[in-house]
N, C-alpha and C. Protein backbone atom coordinates (compact mmCIF):
# COMPACT_ATOMS: atom_id res chain seq x y z
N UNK A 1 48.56 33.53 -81.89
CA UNK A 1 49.51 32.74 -81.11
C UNK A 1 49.45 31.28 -81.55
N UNK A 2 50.63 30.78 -81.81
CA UNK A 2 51.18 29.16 -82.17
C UNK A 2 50.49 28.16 -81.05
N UNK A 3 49.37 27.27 -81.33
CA UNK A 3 48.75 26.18 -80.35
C UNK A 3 49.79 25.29 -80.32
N UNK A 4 50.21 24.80 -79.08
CA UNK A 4 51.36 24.15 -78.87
C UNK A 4 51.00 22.40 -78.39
N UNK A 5 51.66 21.89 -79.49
CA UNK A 5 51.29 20.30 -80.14
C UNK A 5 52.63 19.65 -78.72
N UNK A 6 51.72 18.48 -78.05
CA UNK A 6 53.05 17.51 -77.65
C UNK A 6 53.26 16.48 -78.19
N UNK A 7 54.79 16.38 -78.53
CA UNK A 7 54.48 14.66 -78.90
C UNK A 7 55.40 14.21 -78.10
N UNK A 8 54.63 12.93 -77.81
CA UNK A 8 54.71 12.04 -76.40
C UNK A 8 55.88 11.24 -76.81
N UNK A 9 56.94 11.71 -76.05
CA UNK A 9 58.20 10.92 -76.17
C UNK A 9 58.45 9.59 -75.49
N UNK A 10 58.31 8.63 -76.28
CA UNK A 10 58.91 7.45 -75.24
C UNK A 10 59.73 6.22 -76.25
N UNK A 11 60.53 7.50 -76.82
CA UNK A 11 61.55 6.53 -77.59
C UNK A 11 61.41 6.10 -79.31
N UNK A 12 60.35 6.56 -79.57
CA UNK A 12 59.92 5.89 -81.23
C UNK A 12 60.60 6.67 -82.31
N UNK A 13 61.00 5.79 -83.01
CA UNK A 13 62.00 5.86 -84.01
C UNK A 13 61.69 6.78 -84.97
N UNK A 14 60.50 7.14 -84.91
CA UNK A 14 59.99 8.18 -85.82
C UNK A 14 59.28 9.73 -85.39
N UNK A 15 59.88 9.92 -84.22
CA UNK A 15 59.54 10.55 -83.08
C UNK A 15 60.06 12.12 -83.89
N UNK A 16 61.46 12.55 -84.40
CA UNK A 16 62.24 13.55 -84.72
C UNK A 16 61.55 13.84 -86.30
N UNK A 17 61.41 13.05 -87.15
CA UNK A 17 60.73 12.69 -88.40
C UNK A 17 59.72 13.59 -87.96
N UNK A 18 58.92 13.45 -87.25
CA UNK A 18 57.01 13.93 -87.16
C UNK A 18 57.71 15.44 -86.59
N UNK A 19 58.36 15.84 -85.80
CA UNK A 19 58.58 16.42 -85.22
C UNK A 19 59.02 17.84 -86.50
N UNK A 20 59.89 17.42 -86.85
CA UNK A 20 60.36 18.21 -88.39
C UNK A 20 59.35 18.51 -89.47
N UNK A 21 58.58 17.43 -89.71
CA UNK A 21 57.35 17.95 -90.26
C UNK A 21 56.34 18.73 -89.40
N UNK A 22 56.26 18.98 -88.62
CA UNK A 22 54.90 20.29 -88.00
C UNK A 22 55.89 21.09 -88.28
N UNK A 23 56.86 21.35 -87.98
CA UNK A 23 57.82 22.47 -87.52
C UNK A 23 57.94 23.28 -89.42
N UNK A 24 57.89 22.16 -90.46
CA UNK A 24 57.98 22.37 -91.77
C UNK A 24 56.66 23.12 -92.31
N UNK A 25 54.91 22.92 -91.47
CA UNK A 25 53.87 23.59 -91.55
C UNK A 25 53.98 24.89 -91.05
N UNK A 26 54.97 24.90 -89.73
CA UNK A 26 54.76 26.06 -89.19
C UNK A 26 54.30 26.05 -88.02
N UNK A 27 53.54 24.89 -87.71
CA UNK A 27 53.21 24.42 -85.84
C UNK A 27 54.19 24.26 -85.11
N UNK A 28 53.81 24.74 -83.83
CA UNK A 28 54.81 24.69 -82.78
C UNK A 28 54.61 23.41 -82.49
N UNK A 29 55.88 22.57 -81.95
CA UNK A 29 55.38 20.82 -82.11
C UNK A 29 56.84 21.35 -80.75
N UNK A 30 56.45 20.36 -79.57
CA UNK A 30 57.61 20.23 -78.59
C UNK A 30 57.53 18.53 -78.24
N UNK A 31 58.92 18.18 -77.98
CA UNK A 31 59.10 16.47 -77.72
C UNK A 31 59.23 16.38 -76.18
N UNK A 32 58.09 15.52 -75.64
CA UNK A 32 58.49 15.73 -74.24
C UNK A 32 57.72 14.42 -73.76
N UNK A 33 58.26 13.87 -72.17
CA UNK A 33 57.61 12.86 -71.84
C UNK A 33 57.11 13.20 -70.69
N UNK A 34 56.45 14.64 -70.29
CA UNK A 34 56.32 15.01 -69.24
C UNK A 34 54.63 14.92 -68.98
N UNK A 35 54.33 14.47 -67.93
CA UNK A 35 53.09 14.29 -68.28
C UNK A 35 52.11 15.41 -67.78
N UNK A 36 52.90 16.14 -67.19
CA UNK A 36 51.95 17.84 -66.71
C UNK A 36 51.94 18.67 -67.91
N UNK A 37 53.47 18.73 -68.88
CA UNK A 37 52.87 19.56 -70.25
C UNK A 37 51.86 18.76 -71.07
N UNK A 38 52.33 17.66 -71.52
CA UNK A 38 51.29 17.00 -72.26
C UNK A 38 49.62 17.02 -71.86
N UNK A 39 49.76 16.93 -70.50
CA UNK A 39 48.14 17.28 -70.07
C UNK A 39 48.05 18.73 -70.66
N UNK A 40 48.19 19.89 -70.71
CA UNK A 40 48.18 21.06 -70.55
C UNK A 40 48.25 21.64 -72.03
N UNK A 41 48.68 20.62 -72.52
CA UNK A 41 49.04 21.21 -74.45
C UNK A 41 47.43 21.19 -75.00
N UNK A 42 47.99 21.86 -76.29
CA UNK A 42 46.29 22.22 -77.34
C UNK A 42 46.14 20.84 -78.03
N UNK A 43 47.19 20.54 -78.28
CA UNK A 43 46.76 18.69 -78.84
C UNK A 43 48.12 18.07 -78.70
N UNK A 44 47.47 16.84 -79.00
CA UNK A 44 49.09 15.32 -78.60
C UNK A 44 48.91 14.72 -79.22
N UNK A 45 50.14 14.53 -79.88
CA UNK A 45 50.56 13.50 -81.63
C UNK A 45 51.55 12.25 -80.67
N UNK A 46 50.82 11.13 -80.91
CA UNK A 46 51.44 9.63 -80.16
C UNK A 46 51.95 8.71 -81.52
N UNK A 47 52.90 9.47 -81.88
CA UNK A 47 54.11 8.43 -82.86
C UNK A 47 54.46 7.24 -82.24
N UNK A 48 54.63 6.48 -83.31
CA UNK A 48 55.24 5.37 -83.32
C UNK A 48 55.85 4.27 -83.86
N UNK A 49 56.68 3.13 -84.00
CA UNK A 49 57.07 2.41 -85.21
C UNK A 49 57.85 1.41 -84.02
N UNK A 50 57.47 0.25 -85.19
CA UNK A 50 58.19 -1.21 -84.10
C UNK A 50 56.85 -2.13 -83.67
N UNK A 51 57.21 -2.69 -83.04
CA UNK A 51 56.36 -3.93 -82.37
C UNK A 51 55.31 -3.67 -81.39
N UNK A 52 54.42 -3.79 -81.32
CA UNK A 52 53.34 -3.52 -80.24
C UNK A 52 53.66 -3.66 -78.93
N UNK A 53 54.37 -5.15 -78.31
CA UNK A 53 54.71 -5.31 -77.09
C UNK A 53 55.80 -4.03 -76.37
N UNK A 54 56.54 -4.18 -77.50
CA UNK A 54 58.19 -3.31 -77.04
C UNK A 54 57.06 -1.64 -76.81
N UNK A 55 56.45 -1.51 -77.58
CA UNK A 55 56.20 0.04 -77.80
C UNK A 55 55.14 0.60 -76.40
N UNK A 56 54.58 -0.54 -75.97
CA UNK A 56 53.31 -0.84 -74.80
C UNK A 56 54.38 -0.79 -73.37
N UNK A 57 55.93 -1.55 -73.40
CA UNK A 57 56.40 -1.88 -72.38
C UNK A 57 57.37 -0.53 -72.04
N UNK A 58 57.87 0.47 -73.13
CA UNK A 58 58.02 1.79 -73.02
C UNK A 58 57.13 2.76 -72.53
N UNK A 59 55.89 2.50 -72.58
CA UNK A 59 54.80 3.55 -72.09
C UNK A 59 55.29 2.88 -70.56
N UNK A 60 54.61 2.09 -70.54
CA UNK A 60 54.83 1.68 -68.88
C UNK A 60 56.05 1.98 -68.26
N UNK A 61 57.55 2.05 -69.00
CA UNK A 61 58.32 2.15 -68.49
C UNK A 61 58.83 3.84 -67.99
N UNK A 62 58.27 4.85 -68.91
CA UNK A 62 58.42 6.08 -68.53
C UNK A 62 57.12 6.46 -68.30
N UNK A 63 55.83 5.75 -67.55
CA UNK A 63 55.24 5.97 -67.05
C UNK A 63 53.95 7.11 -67.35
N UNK A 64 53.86 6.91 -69.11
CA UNK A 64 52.82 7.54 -69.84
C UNK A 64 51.27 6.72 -70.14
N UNK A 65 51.13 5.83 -69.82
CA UNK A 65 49.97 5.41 -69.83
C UNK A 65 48.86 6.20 -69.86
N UNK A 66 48.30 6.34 -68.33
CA UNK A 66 47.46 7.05 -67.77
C UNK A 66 47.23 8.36 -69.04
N UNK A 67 48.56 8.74 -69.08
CA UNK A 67 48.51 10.57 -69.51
C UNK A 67 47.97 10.23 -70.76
N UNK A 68 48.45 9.28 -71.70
CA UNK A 68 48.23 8.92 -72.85
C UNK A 68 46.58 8.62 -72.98
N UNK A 69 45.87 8.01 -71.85
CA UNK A 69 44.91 7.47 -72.27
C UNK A 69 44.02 8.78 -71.71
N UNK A 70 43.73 9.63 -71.15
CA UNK A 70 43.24 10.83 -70.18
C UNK A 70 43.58 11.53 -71.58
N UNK A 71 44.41 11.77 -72.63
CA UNK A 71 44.64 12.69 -73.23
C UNK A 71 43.92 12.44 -74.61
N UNK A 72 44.01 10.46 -75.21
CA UNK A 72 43.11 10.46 -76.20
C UNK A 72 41.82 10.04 -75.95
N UNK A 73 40.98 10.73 -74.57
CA UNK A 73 40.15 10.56 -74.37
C UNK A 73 39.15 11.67 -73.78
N UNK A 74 39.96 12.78 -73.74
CA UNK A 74 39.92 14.21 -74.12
C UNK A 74 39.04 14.86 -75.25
N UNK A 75 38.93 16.61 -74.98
CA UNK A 75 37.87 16.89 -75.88
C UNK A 75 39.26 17.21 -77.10
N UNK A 76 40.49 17.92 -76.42
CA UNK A 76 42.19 18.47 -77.49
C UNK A 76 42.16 17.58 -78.57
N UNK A 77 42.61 17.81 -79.78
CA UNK A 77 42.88 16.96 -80.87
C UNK A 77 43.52 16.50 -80.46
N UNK A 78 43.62 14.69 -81.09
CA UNK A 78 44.97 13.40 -80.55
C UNK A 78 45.13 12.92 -82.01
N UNK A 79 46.61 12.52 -82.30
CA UNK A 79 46.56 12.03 -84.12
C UNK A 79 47.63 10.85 -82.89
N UNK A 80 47.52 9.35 -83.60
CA UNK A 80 48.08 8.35 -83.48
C UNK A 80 48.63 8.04 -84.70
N UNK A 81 49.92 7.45 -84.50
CA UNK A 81 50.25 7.62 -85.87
C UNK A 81 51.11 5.72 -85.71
N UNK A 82 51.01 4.92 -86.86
CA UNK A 82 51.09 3.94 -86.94
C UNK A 82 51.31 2.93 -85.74
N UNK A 83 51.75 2.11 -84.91
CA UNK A 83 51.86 1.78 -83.96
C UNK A 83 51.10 2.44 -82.60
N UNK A 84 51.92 4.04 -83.11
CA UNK A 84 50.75 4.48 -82.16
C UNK A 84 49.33 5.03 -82.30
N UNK A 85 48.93 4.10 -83.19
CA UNK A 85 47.77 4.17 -83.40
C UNK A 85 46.75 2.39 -83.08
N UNK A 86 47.86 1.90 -82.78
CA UNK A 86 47.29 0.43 -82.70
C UNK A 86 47.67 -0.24 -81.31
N UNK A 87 48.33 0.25 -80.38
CA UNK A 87 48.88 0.50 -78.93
C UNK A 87 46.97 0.84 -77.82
N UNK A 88 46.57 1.81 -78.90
CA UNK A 88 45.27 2.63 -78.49
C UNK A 88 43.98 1.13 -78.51
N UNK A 89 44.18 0.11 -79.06
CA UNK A 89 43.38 -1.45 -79.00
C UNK A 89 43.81 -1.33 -77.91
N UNK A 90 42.61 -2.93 -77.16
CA UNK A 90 43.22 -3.76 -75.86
C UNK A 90 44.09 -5.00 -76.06
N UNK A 91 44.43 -5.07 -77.48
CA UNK A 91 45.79 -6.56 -77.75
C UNK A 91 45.91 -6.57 -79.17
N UNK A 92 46.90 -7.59 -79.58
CA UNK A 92 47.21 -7.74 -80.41
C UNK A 92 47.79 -8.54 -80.64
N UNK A 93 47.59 -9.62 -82.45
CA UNK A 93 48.14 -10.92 -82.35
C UNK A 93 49.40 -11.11 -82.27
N UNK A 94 50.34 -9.71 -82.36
CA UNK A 94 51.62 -9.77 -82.66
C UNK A 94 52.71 -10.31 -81.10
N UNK A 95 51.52 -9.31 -79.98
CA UNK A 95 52.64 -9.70 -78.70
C UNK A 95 50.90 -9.96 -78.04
N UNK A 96 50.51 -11.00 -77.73
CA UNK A 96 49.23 -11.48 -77.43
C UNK A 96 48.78 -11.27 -75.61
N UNK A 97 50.32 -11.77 -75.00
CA UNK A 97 50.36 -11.26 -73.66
C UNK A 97 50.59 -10.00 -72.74
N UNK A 98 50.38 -9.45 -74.07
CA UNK A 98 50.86 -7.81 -73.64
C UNK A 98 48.86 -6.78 -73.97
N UNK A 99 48.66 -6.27 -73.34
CA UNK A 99 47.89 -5.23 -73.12
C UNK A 99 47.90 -3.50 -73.65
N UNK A 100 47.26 -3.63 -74.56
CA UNK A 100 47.34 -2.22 -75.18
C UNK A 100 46.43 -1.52 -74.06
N UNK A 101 46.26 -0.12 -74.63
CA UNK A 101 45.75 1.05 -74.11
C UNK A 101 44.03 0.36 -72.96
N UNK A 102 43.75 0.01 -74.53
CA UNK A 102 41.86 -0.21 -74.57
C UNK A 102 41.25 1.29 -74.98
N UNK A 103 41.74 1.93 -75.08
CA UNK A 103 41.26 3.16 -75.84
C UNK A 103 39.56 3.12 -76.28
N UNK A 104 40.02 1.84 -77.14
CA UNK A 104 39.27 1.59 -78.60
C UNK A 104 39.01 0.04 -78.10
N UNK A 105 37.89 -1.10 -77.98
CA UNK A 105 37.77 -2.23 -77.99
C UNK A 105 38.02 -2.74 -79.50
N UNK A 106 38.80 -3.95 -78.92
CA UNK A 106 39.18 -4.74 -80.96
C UNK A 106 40.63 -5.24 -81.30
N UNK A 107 41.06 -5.67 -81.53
CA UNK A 107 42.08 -6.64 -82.25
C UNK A 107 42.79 -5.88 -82.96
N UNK A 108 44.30 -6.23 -83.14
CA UNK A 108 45.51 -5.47 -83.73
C UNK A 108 45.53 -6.86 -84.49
N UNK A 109 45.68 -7.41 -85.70
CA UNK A 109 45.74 -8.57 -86.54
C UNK A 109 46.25 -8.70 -87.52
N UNK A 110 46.96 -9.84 -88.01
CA UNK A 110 48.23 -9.62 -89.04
C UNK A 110 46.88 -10.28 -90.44
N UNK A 111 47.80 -9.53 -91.51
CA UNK A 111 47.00 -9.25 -92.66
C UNK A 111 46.79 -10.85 -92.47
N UNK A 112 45.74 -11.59 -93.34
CA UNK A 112 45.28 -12.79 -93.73
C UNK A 112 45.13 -13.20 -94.65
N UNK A 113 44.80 -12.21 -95.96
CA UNK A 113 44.82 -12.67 -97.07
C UNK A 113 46.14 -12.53 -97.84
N UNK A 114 46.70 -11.00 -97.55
CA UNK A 114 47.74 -10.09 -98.34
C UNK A 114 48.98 -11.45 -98.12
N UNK A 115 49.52 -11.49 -99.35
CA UNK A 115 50.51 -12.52 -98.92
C UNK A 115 52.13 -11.89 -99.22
N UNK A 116 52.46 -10.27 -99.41
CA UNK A 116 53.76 -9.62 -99.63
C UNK A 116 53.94 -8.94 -97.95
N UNK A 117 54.41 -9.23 -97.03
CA UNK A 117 54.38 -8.81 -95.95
C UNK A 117 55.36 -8.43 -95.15
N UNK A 118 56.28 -7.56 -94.96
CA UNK A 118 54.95 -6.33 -94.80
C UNK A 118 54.64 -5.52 -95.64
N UNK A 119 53.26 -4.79 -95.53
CA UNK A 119 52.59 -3.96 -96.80
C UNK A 119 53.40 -2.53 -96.58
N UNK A 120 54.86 -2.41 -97.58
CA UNK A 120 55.56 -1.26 -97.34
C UNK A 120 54.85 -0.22 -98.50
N UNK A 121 55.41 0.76 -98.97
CA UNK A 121 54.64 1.29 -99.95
C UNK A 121 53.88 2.36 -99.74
N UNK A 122 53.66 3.12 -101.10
CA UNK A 122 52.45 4.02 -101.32
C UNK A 122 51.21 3.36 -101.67
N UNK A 123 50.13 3.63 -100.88
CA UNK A 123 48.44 3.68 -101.18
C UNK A 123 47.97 4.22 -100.99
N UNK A 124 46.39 3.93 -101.76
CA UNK A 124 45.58 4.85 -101.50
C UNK A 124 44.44 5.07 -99.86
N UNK A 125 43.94 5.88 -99.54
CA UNK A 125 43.17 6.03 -98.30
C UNK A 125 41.14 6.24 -98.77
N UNK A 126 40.98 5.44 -99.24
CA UNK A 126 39.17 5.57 -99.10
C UNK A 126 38.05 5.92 -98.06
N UNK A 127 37.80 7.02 -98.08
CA UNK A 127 36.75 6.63 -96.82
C UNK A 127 36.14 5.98 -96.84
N UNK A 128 35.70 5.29 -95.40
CA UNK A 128 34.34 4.92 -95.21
C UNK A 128 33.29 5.51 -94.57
N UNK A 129 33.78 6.30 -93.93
CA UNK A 129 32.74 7.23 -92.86
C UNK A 129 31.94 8.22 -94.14
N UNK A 130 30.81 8.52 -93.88
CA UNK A 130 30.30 9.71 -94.51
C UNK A 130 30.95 11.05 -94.00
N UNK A 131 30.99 11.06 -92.70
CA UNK A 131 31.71 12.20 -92.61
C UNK A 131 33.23 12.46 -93.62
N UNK A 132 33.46 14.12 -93.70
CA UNK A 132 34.29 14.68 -94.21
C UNK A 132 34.83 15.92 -94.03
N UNK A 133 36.57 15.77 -93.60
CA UNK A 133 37.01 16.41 -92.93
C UNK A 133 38.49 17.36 -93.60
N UNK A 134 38.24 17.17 -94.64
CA UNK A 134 39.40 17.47 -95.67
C UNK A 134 40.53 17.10 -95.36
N UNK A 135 40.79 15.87 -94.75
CA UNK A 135 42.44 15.44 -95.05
C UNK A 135 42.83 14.69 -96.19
N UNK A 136 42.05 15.17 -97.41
CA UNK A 136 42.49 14.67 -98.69
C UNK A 136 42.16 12.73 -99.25
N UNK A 137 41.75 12.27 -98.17
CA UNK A 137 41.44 11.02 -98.67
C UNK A 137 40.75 11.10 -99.61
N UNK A 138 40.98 9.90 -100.81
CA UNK A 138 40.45 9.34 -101.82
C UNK A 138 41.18 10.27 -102.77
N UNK A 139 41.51 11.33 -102.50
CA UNK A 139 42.64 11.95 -103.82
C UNK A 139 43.76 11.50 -103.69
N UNK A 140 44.17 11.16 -102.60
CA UNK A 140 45.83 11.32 -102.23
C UNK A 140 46.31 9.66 -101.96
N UNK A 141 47.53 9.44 -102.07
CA UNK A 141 48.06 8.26 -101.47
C UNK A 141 49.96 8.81 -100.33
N UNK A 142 49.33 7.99 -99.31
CA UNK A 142 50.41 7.95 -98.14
C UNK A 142 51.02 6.52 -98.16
N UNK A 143 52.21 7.02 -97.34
CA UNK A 143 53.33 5.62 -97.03
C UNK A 143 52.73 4.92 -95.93
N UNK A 144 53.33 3.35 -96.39
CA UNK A 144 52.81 2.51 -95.21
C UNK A 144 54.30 1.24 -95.20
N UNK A 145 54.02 1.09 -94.05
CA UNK A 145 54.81 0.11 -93.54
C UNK A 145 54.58 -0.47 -92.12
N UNK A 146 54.18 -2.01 -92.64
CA UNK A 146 53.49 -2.22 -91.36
C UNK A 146 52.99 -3.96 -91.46
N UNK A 147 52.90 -4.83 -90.95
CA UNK A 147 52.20 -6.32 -91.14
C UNK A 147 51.11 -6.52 -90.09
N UNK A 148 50.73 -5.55 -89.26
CA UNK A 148 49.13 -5.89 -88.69
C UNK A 148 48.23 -4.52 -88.84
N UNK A 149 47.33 -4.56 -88.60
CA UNK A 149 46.55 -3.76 -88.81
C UNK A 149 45.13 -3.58 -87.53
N UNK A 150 44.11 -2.53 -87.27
CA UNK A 150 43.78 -2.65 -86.40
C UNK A 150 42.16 -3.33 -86.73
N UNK A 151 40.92 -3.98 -85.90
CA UNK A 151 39.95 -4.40 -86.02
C UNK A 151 39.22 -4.20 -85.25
N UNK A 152 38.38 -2.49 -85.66
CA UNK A 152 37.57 -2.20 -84.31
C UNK A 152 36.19 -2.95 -84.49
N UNK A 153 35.82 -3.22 -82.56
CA UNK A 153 34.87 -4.08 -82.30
C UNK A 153 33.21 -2.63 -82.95
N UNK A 154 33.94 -1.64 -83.18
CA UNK A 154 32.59 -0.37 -83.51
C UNK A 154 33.02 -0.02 -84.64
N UNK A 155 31.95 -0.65 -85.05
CA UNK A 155 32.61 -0.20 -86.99
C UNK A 155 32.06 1.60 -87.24
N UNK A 156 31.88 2.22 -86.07
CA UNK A 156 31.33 3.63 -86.15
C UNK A 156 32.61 4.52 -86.14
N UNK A 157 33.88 3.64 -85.44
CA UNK A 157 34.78 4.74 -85.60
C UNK A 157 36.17 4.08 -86.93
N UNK A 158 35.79 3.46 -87.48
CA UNK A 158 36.41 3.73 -88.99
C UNK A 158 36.10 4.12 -89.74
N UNK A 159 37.04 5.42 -90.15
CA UNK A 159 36.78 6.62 -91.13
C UNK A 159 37.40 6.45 -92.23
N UNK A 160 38.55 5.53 -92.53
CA UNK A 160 39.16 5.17 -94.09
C UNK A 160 39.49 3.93 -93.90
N UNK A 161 39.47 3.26 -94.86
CA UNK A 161 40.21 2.13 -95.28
C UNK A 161 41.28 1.47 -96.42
N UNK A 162 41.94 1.35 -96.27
CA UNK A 162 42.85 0.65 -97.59
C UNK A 162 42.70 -0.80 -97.93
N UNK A 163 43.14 -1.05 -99.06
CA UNK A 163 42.81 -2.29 -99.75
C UNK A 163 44.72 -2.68 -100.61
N UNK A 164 45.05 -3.36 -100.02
CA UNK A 164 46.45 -4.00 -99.83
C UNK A 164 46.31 -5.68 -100.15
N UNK A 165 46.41 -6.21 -101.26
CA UNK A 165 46.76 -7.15 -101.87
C UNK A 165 45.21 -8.30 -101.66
N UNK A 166 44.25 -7.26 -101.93
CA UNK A 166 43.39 -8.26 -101.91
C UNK A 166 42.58 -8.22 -100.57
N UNK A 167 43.05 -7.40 -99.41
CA UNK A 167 42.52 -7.14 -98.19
C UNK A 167 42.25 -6.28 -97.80
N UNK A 168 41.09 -5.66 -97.54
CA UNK A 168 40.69 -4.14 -97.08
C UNK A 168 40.90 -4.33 -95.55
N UNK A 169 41.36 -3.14 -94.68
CA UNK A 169 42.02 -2.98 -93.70
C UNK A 169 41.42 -1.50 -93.52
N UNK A 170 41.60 -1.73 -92.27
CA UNK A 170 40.78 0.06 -91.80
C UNK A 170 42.59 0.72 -91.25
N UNK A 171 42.43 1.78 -92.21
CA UNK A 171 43.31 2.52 -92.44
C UNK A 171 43.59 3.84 -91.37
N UNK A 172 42.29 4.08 -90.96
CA UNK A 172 42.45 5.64 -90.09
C UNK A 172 41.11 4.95 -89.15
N UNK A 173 41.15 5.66 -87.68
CA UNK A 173 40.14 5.92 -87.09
C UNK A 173 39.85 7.09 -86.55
N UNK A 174 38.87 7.12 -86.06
CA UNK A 174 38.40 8.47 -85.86
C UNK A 174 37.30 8.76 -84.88
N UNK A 175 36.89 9.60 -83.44
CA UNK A 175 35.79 9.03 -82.70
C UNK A 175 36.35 10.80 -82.04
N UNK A 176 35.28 11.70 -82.39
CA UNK A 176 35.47 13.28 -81.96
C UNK A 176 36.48 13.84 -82.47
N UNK A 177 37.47 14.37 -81.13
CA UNK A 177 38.60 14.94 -81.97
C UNK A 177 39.73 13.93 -81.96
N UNK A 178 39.87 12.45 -82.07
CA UNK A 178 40.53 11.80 -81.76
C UNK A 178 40.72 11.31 -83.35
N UNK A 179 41.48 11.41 -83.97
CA UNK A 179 41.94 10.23 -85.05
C UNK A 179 43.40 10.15 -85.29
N UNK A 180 43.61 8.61 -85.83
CA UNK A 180 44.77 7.35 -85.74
C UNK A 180 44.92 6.91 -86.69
N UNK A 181 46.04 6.92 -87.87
CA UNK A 181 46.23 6.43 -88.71
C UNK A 181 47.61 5.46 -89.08
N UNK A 182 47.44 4.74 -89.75
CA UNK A 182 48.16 3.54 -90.01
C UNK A 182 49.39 3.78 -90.83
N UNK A 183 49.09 4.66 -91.79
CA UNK A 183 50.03 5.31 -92.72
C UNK A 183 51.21 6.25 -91.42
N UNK A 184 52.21 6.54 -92.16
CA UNK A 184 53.03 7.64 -92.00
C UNK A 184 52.72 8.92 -92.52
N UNK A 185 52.11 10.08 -91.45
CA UNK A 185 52.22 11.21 -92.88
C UNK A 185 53.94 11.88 -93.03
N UNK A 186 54.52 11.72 -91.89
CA UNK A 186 55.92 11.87 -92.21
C UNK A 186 56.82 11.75 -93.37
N UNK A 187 56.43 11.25 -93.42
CA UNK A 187 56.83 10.00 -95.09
C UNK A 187 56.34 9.64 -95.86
N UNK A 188 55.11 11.14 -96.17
CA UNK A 188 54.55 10.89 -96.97
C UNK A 188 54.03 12.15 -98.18
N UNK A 189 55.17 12.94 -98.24
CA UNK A 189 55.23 14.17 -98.83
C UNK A 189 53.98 14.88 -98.80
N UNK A 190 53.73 15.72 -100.01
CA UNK A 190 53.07 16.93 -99.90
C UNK A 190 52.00 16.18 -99.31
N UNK A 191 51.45 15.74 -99.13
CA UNK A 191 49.59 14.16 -98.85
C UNK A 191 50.12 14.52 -97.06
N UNK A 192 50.90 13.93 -96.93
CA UNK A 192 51.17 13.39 -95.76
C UNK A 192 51.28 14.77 -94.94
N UNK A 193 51.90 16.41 -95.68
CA UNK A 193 51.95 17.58 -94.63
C UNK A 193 50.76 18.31 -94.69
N UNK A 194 50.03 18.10 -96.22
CA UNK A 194 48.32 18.66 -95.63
C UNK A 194 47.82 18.17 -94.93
N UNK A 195 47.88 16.37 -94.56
CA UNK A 195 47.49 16.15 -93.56
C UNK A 195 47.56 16.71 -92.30
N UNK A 196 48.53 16.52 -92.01
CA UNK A 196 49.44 17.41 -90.56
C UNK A 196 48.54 18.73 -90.59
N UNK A 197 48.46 19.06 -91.57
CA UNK A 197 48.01 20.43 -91.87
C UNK A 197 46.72 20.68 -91.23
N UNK A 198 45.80 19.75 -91.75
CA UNK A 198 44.46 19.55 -91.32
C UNK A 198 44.21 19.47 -90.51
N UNK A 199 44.95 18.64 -89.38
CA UNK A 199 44.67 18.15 -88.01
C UNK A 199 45.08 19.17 -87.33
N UNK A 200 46.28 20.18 -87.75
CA UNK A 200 46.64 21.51 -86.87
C UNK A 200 45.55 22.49 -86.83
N UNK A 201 44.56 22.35 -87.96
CA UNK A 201 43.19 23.32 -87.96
C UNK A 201 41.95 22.60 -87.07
N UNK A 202 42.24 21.58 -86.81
CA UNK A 202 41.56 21.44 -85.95
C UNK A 202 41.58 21.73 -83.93
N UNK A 203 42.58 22.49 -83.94
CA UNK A 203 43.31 23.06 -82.54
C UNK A 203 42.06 23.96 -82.65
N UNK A 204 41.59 24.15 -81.58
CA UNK A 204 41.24 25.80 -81.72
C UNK A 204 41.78 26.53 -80.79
């Protein structure tokens, strides 16, 4: 039987994109902002794209917070995927008066050295964690598009990093069954659906 993936609808532009890719693996993937299925699903993929404030003031506005944070704080696999992967901080320099998740303690921060901005593009993903989980890092390169990046206060839960014009940036995090990455795997061909791939083997 198909483990049934939610992804947490609250408007992100890349919401149908992610959605088409599980469905292209073969995972059952449903779009919903309901917060009794999403509690209840085998795992929850929190897409996203745009601005931190706008993307923080949509959770609040259809009233996913709570579910969001109860869910990537859960034993179910959670994949965050760009924005919504940096929403999961308690701020960020981009909208400073606005309040992320707190998921994760640490800073959302615009590149400092990199001076082509934003870092659109294919790169590569390095680990840093010793752990290894076969989502292809250090062979593969994924899409990015993006001008901040995240700065956890526990350097225990960054598991890759990229290096973008001179600036290494933690690329993915990772803390149980919870990991968040910066890249798109949407948009990021065959790299980007083994990924997907990987994280669906981690359902049990």
């Amino acid at each position: 039987m198909k483990k049934n993936i939610s992804l947490v609808d609250f408007g992100a532009g890349n919401l149908h994109s992610v959605y088409k890719a599980f469905n292209f693996i073969g995972a059952k993937a449903n779009i919903t902002r309901d917060p009794k299925v999403i509690l209840k699903s085998d795992a929850v993929v929190f897409p996203g794209v745009g601005a931190f404030g706008s993307v923080m003031k949509a959770i609040r506005k259809y009233d996913l917070e709570d579910t969001i944070i109860k869910s990537a704080n859960s034993e179910k696999p959670f994949l965050g995927i760009c924005v919504g992967m940096q929403v999961l901080f308690e701020e960020s320099e981009e909208d400073e008066e606005i309040k992320g998740l707190g998921v994760f303690k640490g800073l959302v921060t615009k590149f400092k050295i990199a001076k082509k901005i934003p870092h659109t593009g294919w790169n590569n993903v390095s680990y840093f964690s010793p752990e290894r989980n076969g989502y292809g890092f250090d062979d593969e390169v994924f899409y990015f598009v993006h001008s901040y990046y995240v700065a956890p206060k526990d350097d225990s839960v960054v598991y890759a990093t990229t290096t973008y014009d001179g600036e290494i940036f933690t690329s993915v995090i990772k803390k149980n069954n919870l990991i968040a990455v910066q890249f798109h795997p949407e948009k990021s061909g065959d790299a980007g659906l083994q990924f997907l791939e990987s994280f669906v083997g981690e359902i049990e």
